[in-house]
N, C-alpha and C. Protein backbone atom coordinates (compact mmCIF):
# COMPACT_ATOMS: atom_id res chain seq x y z
N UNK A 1 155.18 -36.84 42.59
CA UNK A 1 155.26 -36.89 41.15
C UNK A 1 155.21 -35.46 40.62
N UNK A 2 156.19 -35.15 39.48
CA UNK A 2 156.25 -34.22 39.09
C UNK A 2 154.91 -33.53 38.19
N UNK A 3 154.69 -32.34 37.86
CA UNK A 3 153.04 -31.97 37.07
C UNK A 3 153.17 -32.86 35.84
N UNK A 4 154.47 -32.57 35.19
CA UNK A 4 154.53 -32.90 33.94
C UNK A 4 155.11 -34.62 33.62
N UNK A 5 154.94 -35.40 34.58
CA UNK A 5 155.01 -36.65 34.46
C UNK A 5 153.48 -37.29 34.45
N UNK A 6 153.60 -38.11 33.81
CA UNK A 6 152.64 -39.27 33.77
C UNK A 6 152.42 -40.56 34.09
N UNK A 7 151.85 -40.72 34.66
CA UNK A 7 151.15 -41.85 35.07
C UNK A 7 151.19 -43.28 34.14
N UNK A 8 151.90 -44.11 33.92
CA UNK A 8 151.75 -44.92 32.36
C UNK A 8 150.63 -46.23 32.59
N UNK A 9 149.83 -46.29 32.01
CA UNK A 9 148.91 -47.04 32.43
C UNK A 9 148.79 -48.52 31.67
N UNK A 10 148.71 -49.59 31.56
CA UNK A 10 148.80 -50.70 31.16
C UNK A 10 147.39 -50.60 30.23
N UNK A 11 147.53 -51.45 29.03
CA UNK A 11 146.69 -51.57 28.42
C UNK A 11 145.94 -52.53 28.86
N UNK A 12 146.35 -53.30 29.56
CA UNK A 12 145.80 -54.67 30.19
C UNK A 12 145.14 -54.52 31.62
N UNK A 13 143.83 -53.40 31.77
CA UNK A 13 143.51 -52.84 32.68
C UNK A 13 141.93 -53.30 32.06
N UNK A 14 141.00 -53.37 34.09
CA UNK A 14 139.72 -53.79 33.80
C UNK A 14 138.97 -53.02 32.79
N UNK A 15 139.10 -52.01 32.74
CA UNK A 15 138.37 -51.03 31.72
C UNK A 15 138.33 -51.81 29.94
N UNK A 16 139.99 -51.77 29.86
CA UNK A 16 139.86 -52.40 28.19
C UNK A 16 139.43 -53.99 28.17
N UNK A 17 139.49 -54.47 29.31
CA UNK A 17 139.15 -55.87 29.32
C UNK A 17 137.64 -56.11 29.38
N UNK A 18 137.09 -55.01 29.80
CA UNK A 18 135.90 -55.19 29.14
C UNK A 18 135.60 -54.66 27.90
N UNK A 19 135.63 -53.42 27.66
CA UNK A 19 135.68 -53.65 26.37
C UNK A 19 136.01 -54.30 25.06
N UNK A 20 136.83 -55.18 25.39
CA UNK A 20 137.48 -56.58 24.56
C UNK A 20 136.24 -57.53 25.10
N UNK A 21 135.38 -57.69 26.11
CA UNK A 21 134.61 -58.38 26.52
C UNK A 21 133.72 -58.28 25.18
N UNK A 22 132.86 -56.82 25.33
CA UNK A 22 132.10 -56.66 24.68
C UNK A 22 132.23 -56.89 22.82
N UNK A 23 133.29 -56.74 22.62
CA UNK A 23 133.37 -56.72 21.01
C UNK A 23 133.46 -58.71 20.63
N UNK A 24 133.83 -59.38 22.18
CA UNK A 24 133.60 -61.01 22.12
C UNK A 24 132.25 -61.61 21.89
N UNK A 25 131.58 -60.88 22.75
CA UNK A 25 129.77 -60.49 22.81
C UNK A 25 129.14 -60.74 21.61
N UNK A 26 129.56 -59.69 20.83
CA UNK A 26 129.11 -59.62 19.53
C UNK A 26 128.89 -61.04 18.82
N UNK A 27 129.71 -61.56 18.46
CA UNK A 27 129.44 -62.06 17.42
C UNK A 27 128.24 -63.63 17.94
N UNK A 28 128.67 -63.95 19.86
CA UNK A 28 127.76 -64.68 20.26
C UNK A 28 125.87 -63.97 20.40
N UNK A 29 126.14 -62.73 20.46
CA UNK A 29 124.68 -62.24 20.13
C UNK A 29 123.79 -62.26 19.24
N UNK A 30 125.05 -62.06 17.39
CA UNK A 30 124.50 -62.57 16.28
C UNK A 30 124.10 -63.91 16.39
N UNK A 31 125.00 -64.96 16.48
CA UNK A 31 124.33 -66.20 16.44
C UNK A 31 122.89 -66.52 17.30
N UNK A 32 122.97 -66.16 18.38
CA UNK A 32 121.53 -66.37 19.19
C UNK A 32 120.68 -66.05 18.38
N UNK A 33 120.50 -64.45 18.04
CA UNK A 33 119.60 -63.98 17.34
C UNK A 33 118.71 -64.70 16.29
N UNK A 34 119.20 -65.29 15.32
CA UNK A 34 119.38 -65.77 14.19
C UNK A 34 118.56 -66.99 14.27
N UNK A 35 119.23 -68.10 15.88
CA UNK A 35 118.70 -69.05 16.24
C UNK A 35 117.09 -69.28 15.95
N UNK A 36 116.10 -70.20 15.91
CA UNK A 36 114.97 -69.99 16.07
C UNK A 36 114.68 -70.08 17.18
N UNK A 37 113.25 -69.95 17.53
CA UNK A 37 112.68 -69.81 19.12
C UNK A 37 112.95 -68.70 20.23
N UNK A 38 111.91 -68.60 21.01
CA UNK A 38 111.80 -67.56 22.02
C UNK A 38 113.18 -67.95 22.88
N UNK A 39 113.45 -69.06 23.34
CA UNK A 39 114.31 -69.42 23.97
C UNK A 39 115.77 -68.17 23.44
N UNK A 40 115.80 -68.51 22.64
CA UNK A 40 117.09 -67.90 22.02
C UNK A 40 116.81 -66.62 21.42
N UNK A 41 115.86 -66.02 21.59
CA UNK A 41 115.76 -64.63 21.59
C UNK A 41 115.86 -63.98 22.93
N UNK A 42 115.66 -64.40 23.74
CA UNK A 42 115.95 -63.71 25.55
C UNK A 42 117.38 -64.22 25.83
N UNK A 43 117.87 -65.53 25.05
CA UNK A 43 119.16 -65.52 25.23
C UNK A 43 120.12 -64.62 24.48
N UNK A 44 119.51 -64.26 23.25
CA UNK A 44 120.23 -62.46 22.79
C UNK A 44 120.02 -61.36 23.00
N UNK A 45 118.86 -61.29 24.00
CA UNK A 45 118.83 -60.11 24.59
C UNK A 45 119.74 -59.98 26.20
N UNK A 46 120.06 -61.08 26.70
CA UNK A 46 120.51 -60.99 27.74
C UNK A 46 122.12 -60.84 27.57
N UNK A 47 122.77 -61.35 26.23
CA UNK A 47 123.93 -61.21 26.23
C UNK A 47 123.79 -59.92 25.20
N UNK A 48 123.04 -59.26 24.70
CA UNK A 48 123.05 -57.83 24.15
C UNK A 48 123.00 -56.78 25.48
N UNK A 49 122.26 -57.33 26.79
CA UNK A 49 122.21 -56.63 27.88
C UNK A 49 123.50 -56.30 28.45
N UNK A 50 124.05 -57.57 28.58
CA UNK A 50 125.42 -57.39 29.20
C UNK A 50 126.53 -56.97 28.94
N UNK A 51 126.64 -56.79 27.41
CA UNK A 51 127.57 -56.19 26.99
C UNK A 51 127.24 -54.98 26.66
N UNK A 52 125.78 -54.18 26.61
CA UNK A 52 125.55 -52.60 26.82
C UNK A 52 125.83 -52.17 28.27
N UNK A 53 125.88 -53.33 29.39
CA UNK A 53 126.19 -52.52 30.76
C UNK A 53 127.87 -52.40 30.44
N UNK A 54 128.70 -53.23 29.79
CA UNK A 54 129.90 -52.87 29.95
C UNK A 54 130.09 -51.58 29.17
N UNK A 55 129.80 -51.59 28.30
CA UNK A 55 129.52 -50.24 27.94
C UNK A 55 129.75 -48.97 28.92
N UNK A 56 128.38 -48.83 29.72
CA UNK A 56 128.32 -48.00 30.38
C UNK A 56 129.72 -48.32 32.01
N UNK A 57 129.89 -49.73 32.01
CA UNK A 57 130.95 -49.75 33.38
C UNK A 57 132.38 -49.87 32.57
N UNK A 58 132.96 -49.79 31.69
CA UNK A 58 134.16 -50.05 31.19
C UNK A 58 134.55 -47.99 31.13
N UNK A 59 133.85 -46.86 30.64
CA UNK A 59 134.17 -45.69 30.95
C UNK A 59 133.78 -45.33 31.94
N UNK A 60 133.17 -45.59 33.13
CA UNK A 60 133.30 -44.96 34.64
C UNK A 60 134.66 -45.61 35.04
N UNK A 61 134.84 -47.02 35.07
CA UNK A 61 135.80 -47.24 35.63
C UNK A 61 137.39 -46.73 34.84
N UNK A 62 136.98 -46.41 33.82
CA UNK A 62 138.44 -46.13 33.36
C UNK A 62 138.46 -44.34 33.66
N UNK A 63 137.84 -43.87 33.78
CA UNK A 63 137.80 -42.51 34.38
C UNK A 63 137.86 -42.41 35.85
N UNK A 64 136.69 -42.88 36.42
CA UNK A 64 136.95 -43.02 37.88
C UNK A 64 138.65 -42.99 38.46
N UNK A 65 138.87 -44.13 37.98
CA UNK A 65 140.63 -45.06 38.25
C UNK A 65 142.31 -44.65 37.48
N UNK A 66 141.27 -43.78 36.75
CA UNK A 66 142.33 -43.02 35.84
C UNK A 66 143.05 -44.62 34.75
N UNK A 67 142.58 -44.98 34.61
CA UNK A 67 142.51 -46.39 33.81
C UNK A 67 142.44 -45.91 31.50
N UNK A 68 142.26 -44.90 31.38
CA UNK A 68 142.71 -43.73 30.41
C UNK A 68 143.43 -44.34 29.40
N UNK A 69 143.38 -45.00 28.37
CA UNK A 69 144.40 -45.48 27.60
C UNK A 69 144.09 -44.80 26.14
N UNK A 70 145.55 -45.11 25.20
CA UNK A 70 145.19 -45.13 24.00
C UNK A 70 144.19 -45.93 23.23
N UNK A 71 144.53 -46.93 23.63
CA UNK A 71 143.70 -48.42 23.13
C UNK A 71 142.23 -48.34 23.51
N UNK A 72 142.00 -47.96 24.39
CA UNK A 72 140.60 -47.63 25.11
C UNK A 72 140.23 -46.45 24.54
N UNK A 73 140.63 -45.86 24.09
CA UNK A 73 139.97 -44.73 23.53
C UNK A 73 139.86 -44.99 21.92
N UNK A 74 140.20 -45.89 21.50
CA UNK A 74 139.78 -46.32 20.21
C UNK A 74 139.39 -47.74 20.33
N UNK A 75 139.14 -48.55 21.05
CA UNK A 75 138.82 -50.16 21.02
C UNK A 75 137.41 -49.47 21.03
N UNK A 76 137.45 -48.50 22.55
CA UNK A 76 135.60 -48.54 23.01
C UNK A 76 134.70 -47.91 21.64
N UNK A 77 134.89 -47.05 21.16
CA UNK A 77 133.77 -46.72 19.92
C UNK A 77 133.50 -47.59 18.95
N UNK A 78 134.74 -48.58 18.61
CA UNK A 78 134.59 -49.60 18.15
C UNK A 78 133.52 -50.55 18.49
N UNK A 79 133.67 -50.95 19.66
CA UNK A 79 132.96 -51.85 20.31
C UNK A 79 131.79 -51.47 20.12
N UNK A 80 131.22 -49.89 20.78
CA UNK A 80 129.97 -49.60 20.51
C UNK A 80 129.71 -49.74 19.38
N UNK A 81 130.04 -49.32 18.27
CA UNK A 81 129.46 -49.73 17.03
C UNK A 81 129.35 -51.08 16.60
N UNK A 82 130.19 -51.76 17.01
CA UNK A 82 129.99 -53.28 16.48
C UNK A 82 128.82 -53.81 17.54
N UNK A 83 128.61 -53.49 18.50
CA UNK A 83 127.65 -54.00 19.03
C UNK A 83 126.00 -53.56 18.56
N UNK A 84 126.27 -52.28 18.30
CA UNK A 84 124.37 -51.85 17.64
C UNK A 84 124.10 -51.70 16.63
N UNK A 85 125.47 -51.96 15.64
CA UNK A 85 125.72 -52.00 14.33
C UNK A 85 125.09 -53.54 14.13
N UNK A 86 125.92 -54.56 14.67
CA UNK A 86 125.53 -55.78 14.66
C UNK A 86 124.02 -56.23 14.82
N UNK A 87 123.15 -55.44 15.87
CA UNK A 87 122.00 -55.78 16.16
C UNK A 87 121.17 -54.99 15.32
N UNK A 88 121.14 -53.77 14.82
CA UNK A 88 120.70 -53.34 14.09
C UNK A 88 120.56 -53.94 12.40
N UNK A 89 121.68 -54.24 12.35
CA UNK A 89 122.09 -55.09 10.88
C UNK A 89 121.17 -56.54 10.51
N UNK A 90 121.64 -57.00 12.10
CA UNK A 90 120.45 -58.88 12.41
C UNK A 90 118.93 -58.40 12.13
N UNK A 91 117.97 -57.27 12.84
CA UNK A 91 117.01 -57.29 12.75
C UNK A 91 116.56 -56.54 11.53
N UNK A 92 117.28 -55.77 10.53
CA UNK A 92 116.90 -55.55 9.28
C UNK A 92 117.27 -57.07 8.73
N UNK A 93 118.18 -57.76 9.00
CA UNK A 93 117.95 -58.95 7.82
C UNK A 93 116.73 -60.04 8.02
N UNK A 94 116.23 -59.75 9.33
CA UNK A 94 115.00 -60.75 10.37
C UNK A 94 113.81 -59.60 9.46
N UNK A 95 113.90 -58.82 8.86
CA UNK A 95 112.79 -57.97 8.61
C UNK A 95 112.23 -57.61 10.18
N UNK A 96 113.01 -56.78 10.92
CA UNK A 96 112.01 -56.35 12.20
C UNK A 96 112.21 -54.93 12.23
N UNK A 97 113.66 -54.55 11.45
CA UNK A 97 113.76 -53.15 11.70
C UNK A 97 114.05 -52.74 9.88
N UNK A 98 113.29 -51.94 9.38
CA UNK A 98 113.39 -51.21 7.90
C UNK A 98 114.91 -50.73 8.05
N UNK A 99 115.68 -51.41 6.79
CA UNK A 99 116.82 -50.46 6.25
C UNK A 99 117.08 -49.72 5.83
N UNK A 100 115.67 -48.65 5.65
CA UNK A 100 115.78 -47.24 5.97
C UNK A 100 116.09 -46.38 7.17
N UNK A 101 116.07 -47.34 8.25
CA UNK A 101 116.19 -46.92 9.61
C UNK A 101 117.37 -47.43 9.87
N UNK A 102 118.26 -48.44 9.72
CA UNK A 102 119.61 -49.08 10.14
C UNK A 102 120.73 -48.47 9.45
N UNK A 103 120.51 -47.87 7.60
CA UNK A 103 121.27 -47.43 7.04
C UNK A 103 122.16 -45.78 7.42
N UNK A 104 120.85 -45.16 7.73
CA UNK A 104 121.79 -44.07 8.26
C UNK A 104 122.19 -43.77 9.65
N UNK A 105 121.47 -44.69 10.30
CA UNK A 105 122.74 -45.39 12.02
C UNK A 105 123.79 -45.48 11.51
N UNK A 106 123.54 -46.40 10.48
CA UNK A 106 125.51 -46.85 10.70
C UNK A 106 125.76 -46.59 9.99
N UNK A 107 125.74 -45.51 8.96
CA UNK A 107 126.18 -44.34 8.41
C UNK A 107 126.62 -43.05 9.18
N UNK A 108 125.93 -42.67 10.00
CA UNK A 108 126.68 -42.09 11.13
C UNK A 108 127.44 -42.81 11.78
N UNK A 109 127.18 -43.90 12.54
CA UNK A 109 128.31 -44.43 13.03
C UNK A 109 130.09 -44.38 12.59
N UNK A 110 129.39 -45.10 11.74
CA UNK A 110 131.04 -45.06 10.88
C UNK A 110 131.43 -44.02 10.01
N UNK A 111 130.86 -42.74 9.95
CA UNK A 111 131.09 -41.88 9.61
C UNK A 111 132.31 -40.87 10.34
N UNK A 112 131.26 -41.05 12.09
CA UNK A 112 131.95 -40.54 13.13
C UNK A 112 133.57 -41.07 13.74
N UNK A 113 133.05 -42.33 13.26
CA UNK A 113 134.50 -43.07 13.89
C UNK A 113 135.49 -43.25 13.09
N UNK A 114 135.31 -42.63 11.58
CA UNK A 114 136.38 -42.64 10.77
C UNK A 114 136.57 -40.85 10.76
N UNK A 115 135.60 -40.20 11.42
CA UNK A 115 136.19 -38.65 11.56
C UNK A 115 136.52 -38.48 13.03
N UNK A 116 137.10 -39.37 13.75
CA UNK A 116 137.41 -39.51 15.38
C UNK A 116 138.88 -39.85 14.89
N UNK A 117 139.26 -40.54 13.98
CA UNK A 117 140.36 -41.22 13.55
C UNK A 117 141.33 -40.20 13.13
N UNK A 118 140.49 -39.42 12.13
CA UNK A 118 141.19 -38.42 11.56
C UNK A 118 141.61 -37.26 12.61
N UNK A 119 140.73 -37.09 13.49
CA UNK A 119 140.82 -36.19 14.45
C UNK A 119 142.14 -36.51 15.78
N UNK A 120 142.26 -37.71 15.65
CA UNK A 120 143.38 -38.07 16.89
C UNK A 120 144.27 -37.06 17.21
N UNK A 121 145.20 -36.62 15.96
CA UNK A 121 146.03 -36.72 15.87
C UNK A 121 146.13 -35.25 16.63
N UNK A 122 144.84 -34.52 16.64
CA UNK A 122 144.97 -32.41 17.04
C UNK A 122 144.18 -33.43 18.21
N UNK A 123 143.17 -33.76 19.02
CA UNK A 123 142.52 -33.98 19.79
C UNK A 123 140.94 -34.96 19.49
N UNK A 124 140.90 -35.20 21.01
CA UNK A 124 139.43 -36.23 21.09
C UNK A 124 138.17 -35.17 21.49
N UNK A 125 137.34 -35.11 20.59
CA UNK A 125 136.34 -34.54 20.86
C UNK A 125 135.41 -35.12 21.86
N UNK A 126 135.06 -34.57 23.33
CA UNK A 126 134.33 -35.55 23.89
C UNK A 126 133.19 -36.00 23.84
N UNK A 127 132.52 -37.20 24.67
CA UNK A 127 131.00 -37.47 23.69
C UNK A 127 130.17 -36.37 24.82
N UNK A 128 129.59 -35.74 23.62
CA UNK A 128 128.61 -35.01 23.98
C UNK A 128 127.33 -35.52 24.86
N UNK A 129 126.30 -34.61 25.78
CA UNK A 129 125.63 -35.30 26.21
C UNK A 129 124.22 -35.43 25.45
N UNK A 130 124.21 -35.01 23.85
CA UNK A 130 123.49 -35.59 23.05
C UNK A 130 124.21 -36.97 22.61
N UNK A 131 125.20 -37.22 22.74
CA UNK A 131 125.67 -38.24 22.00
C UNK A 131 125.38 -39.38 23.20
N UNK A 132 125.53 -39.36 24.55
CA UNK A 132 124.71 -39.96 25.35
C UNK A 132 123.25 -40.96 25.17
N UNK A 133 122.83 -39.11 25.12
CA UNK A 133 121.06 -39.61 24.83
C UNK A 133 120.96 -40.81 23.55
N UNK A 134 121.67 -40.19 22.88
CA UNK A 134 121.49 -41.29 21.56
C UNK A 134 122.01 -42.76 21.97
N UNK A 135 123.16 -43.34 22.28
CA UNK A 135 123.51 -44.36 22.93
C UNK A 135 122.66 -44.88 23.75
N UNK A 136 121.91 -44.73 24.81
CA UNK A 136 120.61 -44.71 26.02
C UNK A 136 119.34 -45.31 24.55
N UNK A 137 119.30 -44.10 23.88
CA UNK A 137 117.87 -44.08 23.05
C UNK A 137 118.41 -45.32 21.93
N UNK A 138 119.30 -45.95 21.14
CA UNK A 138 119.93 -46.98 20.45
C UNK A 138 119.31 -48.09 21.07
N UNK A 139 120.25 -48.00 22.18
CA UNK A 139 120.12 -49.73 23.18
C UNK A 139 118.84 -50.08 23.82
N UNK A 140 117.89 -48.69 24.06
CA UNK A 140 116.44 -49.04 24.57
C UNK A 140 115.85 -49.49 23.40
N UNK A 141 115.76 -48.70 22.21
CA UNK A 141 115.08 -49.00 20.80
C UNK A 141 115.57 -50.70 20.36
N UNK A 142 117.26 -50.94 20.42
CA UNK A 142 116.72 -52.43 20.43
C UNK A 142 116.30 -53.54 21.34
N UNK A 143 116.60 -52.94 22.67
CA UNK A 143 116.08 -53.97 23.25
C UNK A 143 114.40 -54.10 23.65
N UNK A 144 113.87 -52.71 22.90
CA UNK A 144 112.12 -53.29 22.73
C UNK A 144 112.42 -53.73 21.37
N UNK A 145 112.78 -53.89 20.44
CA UNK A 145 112.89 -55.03 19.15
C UNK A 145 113.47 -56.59 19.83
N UNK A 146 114.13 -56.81 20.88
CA UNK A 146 114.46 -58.08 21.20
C UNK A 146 113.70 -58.78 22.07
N UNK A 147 112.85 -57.86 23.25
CA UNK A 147 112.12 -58.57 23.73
C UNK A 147 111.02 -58.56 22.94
N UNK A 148 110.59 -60.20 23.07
CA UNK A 148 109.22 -60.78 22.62
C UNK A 148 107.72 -59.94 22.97
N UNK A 149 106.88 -59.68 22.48
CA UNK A 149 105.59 -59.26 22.40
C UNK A 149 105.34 -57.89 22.80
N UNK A 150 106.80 -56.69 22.40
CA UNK A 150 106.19 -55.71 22.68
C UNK A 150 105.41 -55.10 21.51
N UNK A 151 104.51 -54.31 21.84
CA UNK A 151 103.90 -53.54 20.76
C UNK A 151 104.65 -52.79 19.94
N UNK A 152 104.02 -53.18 18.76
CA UNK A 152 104.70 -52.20 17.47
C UNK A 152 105.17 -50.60 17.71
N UNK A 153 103.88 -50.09 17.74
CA UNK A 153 104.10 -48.40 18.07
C UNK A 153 105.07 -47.96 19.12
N UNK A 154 105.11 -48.98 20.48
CA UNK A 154 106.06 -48.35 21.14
C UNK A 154 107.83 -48.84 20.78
N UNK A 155 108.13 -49.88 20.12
CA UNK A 155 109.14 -49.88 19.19
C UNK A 155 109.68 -48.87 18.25
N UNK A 156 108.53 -48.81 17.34
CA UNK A 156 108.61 -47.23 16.57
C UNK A 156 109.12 -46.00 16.82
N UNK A 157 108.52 -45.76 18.26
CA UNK A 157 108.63 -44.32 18.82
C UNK A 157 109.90 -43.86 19.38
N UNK A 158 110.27 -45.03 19.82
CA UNK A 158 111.91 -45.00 20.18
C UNK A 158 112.79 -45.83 19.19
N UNK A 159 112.67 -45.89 18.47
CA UNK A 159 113.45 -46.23 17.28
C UNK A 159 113.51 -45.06 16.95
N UNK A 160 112.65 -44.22 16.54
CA UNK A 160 112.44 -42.87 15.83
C UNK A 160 112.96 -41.93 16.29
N UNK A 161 113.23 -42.03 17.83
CA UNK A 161 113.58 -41.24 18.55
C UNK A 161 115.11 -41.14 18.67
N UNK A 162 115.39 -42.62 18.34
CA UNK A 162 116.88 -42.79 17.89
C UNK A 162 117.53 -42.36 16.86
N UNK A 163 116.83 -42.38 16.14
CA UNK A 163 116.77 -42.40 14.67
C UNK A 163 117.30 -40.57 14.36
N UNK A 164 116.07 -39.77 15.02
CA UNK A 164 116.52 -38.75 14.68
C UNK A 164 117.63 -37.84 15.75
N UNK A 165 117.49 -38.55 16.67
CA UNK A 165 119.07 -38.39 17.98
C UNK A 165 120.31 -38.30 17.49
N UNK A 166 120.66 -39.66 16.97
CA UNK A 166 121.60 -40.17 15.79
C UNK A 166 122.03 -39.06 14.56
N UNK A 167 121.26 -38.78 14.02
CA UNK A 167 121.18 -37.70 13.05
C UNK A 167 121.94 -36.63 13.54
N UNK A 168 120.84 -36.12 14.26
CA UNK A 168 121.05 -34.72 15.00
C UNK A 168 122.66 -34.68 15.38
N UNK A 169 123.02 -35.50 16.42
CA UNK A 169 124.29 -35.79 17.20
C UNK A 169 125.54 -35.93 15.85
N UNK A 170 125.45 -36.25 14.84
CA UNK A 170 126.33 -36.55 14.17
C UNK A 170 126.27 -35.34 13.09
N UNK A 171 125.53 -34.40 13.15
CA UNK A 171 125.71 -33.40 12.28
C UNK A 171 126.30 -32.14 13.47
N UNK A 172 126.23 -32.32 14.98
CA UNK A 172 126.77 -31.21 15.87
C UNK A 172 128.41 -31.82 15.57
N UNK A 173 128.65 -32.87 16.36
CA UNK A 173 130.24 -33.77 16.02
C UNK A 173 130.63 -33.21 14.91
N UNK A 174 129.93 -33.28 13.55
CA UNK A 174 131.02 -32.79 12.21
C UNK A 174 131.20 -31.04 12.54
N UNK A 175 130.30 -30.41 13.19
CA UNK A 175 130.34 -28.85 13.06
C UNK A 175 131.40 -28.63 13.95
N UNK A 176 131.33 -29.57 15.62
CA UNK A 176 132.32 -29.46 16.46
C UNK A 176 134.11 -30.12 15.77
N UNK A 177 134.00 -30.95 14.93
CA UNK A 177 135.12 -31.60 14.41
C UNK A 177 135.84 -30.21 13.45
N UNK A 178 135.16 -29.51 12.66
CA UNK A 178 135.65 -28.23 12.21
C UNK A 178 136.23 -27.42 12.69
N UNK A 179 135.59 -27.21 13.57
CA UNK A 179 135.69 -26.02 14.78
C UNK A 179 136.86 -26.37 14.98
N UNK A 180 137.29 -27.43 16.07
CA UNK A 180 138.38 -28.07 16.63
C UNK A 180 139.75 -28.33 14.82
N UNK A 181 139.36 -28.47 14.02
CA UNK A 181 140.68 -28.78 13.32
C UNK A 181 141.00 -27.00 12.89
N UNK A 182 139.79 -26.45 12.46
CA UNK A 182 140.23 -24.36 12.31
C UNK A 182 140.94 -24.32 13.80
N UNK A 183 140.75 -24.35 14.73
CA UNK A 183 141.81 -24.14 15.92
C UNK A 183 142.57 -24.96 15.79
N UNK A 184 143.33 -26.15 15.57
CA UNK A 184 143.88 -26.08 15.27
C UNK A 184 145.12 -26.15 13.99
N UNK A 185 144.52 -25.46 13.14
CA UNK A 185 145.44 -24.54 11.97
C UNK A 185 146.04 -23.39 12.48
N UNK A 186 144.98 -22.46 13.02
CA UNK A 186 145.37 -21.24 13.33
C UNK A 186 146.03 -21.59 14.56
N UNK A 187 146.43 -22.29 15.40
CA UNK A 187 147.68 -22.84 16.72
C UNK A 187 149.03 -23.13 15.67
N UNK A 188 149.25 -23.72 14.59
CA UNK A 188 150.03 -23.79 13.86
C UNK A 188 150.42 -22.44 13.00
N UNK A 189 149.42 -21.81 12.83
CA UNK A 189 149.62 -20.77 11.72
C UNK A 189 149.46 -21.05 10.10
N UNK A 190 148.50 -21.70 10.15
CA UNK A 190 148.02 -21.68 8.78
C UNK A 190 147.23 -21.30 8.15
């Protein structure tokens, strides 16, 4: 194969198929949630579990395998957000998590993913490995809000910890999103 040929990759590859998994997830996680009884709170944490591991196995394998798509590179942030957007959203309306704490999550969230959008078109900024930590620190913070009888304070602490991760990470992204569109102006000459 020549340098400058490519590889064309099917959109219909395990990578986006999970991630189409996960954004299916969703909306069966809201309903559990919602459900009454313990029963059906370990049954939304287990399908909130499974669709944060695809998470983490839908970009190894599409990197690993060279599995790389357009669609995958905009389904997956999606997904992530609809998935901790969603759980975050359920347990402020359950009163478990203050909507002082959910509002500017997903205010960053969708902040970022409507300045990822804008950004396509010069380049993908990659996720940082603060933006990591924050994803890791998100999905731990709710899943001590989903399992039953953990203590308050240690909920808190990693909520908080999310909380200000989140922040942090989404004010480097807008400084790095600058950076990257001034390069490229001055690649154009403007």
């Amino acid at each position: 194969m020549k340098r400058d040929e490519r590889r064309v990759v099917s959109p219909w590859n395990i990578a986006n198929v999970l991630t189409v998994l996960r954004l299916v997830l969703v909306p069966f996680f809201v309903v559990c949630l919602f459900l009454p009884g313990t029963g059906w709170r370990v049954t939304a944490l287990a399908v909130f579990a499974v669709a944060s591991i695809t998470d983490h196995l839908d970009g190894e394998l599409a990197r690993r395998y060279g599995l790389i798509t357009d669609f995958g590179k905009i389904a997956d942030p999606i997904a992530d957000k609809a998935l901790t957007g969603a759980a975050l959203v359920c347990l402020s309306l359950l009163d478990e998590v203050p909507w002082w704490v959910t509002i500017p999550i997903l205010g960053r969230e969708l902040g970022i993913t409507l300045l990822r959008f804008m950004l396509l078109r010069h380049a993908v900024i990659p996720a940082s490995y603060g933006g990591k930590v924050k994803t890791v620190l998100q999905i731990a913070a709710i899943v001590l809000y989903l399992v039953p009888g953990v203590p308050g304070p240690i909920r808190w602490v990693v909520m908080g910890a999310a909380l200000v991760i989140t922040v942090g990470t989404g004010v480097d992204y807008v400084v790095r999103a600058v950076k990257l569109r001034n390069v490229a102006r001055q690649a154009r000459g403007e």
